[in-house]
Protein backbone atom coordinates (compact mmCIF):
# COMPACT_ATOMS: atom_id res chain seq x y z
CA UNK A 1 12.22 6.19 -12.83
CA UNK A 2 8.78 5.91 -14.10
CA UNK A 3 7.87 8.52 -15.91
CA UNK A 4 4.77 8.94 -18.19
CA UNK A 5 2.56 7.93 -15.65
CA UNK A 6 -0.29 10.16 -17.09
CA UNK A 7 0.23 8.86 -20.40
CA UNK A 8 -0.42 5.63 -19.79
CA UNK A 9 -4.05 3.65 -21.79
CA UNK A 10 -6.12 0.64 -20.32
CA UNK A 11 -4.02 -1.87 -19.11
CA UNK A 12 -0.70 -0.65 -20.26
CA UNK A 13 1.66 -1.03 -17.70
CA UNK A 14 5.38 0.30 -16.66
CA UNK A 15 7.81 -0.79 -14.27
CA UNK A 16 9.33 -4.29 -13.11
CA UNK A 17 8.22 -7.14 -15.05
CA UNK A 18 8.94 -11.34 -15.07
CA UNK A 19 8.99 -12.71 -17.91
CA UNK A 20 8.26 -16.64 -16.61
CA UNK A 21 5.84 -18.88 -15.47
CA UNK A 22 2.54 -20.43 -17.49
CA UNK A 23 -1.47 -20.17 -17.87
CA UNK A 24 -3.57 -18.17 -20.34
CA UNK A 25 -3.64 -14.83 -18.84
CA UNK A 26 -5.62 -11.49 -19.52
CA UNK A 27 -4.25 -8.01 -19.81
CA UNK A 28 -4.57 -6.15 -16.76
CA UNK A 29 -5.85 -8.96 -14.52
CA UNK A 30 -4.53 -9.83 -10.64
CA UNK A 31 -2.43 -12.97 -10.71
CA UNK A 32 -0.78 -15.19 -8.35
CA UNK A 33 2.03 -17.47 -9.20
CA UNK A 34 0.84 -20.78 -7.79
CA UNK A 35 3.65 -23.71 -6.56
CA UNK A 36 3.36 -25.36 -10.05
CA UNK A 37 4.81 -21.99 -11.87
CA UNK A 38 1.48 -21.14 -13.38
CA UNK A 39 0.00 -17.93 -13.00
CA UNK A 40 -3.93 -18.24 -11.50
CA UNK A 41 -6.47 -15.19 -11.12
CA UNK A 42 -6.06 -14.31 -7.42
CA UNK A 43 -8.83 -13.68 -5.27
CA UNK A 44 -9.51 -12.15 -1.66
CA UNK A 45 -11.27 -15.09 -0.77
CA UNK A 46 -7.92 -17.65 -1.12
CA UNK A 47 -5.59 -18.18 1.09
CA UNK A 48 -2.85 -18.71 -1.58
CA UNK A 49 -4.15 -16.17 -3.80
CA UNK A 50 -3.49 -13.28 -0.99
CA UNK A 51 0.00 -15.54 0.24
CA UNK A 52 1.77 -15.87 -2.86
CA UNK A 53 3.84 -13.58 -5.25
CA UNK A 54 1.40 -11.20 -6.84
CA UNK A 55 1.76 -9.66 -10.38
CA UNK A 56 -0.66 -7.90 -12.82
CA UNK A 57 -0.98 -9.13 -16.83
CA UNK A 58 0.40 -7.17 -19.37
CA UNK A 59 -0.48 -9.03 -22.04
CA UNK A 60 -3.06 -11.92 -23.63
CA UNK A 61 -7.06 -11.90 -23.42
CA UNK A 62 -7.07 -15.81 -22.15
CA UNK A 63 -8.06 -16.98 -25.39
CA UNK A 64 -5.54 -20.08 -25.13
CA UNK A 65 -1.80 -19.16 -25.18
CA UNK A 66 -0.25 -21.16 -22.23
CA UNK A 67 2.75 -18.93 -22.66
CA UNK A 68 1.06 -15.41 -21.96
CA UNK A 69 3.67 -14.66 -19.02
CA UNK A 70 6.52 -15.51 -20.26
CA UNK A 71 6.09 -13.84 -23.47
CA UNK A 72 4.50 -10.30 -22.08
CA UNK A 73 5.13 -10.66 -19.28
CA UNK A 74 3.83 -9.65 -15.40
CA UNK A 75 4.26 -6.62 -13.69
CA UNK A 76 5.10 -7.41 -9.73
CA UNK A 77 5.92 -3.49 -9.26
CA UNK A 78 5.33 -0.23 -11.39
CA UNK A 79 2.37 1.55 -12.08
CA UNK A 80 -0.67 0.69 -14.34
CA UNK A 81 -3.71 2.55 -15.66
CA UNK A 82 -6.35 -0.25 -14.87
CA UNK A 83 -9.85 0.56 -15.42
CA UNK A 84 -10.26 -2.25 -16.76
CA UNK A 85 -9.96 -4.93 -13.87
CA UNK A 86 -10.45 -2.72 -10.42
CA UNK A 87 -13.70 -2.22 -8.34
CA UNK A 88 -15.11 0.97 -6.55
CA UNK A 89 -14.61 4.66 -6.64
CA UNK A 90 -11.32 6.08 -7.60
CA UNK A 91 -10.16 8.28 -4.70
CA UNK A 92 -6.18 9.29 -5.52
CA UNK A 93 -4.10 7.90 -2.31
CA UNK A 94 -6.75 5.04 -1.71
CA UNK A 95 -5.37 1.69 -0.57
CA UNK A 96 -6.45 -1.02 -3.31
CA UNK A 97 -6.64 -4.52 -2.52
CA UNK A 98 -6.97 -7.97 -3.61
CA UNK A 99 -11.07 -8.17 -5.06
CA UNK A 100 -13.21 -10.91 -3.81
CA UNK A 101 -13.65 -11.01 -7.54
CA UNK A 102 -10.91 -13.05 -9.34
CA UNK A 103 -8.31 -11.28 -10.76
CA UNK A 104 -9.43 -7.73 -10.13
CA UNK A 105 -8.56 -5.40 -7.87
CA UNK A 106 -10.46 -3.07 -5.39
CA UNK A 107 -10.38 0.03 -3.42
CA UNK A 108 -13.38 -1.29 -1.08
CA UNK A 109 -11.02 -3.82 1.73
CA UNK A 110 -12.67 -7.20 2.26
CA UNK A 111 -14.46 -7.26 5.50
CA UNK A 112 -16.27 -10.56 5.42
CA UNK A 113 -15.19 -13.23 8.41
CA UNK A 114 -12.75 -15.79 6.07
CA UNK A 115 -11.76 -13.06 3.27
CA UNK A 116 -7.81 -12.15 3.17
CA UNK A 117 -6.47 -8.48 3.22
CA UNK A 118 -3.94 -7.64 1.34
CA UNK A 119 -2.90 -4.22 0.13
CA UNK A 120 -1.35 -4.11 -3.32
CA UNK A 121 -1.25 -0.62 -3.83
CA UNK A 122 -2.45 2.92 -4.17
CA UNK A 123 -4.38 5.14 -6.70
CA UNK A 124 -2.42 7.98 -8.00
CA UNK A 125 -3.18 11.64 -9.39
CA UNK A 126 -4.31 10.14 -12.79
CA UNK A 127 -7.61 8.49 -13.08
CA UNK A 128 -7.49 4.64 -12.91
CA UNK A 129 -3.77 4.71 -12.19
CA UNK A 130 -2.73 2.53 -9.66
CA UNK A 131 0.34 2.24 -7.93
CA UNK A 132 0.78 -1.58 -7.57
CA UNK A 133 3.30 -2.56 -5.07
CA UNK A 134 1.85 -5.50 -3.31
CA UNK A 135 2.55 -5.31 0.56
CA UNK A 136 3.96 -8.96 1.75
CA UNK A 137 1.84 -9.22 4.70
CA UNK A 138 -1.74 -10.13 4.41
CA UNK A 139 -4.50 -10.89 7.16
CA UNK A 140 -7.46 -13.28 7.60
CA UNK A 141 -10.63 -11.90 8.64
């Protein structure tokens, strides 16, 4: 149960979190968690960005602590009021995907021949509340 939804500010976030992995990270920003363990800004127009285990920051501002992750750790499923990191109109029950602009997230899907579609969630009743619960499939365009 995830309740206060509404109440949620920028960036906060509730619901499963890790608590491993490395990298300078920003609050609120798209990550994937690359083969070496670190967490990198994903991005619709990567392969491994759209193929790999997905998570939002819920804490740093990338100013240099390698340990960002593991000490606030990444949401991979909850809910999150980002207004912060996510591109286009919010429309509640909109699909948002992976942005073509690292580390955010958008409710416009890529369409270009070579971008990656991957839906990671949907907006909710509550502006700039997202839903993130990354599907596992993705698809090249």
């Amino acid at each position: 149960n995830y309740g206060g939804v509404s109440n949620l500010v920028n960036d906060e976030a509730v619901g499963d979190k890790v608590f491993f992995g490395t990298g300078q990270t920003v609050k609120g920003k798209l990550y994937y968690l690359d083969t070496n363990g670190a967490w990198v800004l994903a991005d619709a127009d990567a392969e491994v960005s759209t193929a790999s285990l997905l998570a939002v920051a819920c804490g740093g501002d990338g100013s240099g602590n390698a340990n960002d992750a593991a000490s606030n750790g990444m949401l991979v499923r909850g809910f999150i009021d980002n207004a912060s990191a996510i591109d286009g109109t919010f429309d509640q029950g909109d699909p948002v995907y992976v942005s073509l602009t690292a580390g955010n997230m958008t409710f416009t899907r890529p369409s270009a021949s070579g971008d990656f579609v991957r839906c990671i969630g949907f907006a909710c009743a509550t502006a700039s509340v997202i839903m993130f619960a990354p599907d596992n499939t993705w698809l090249e365009l």
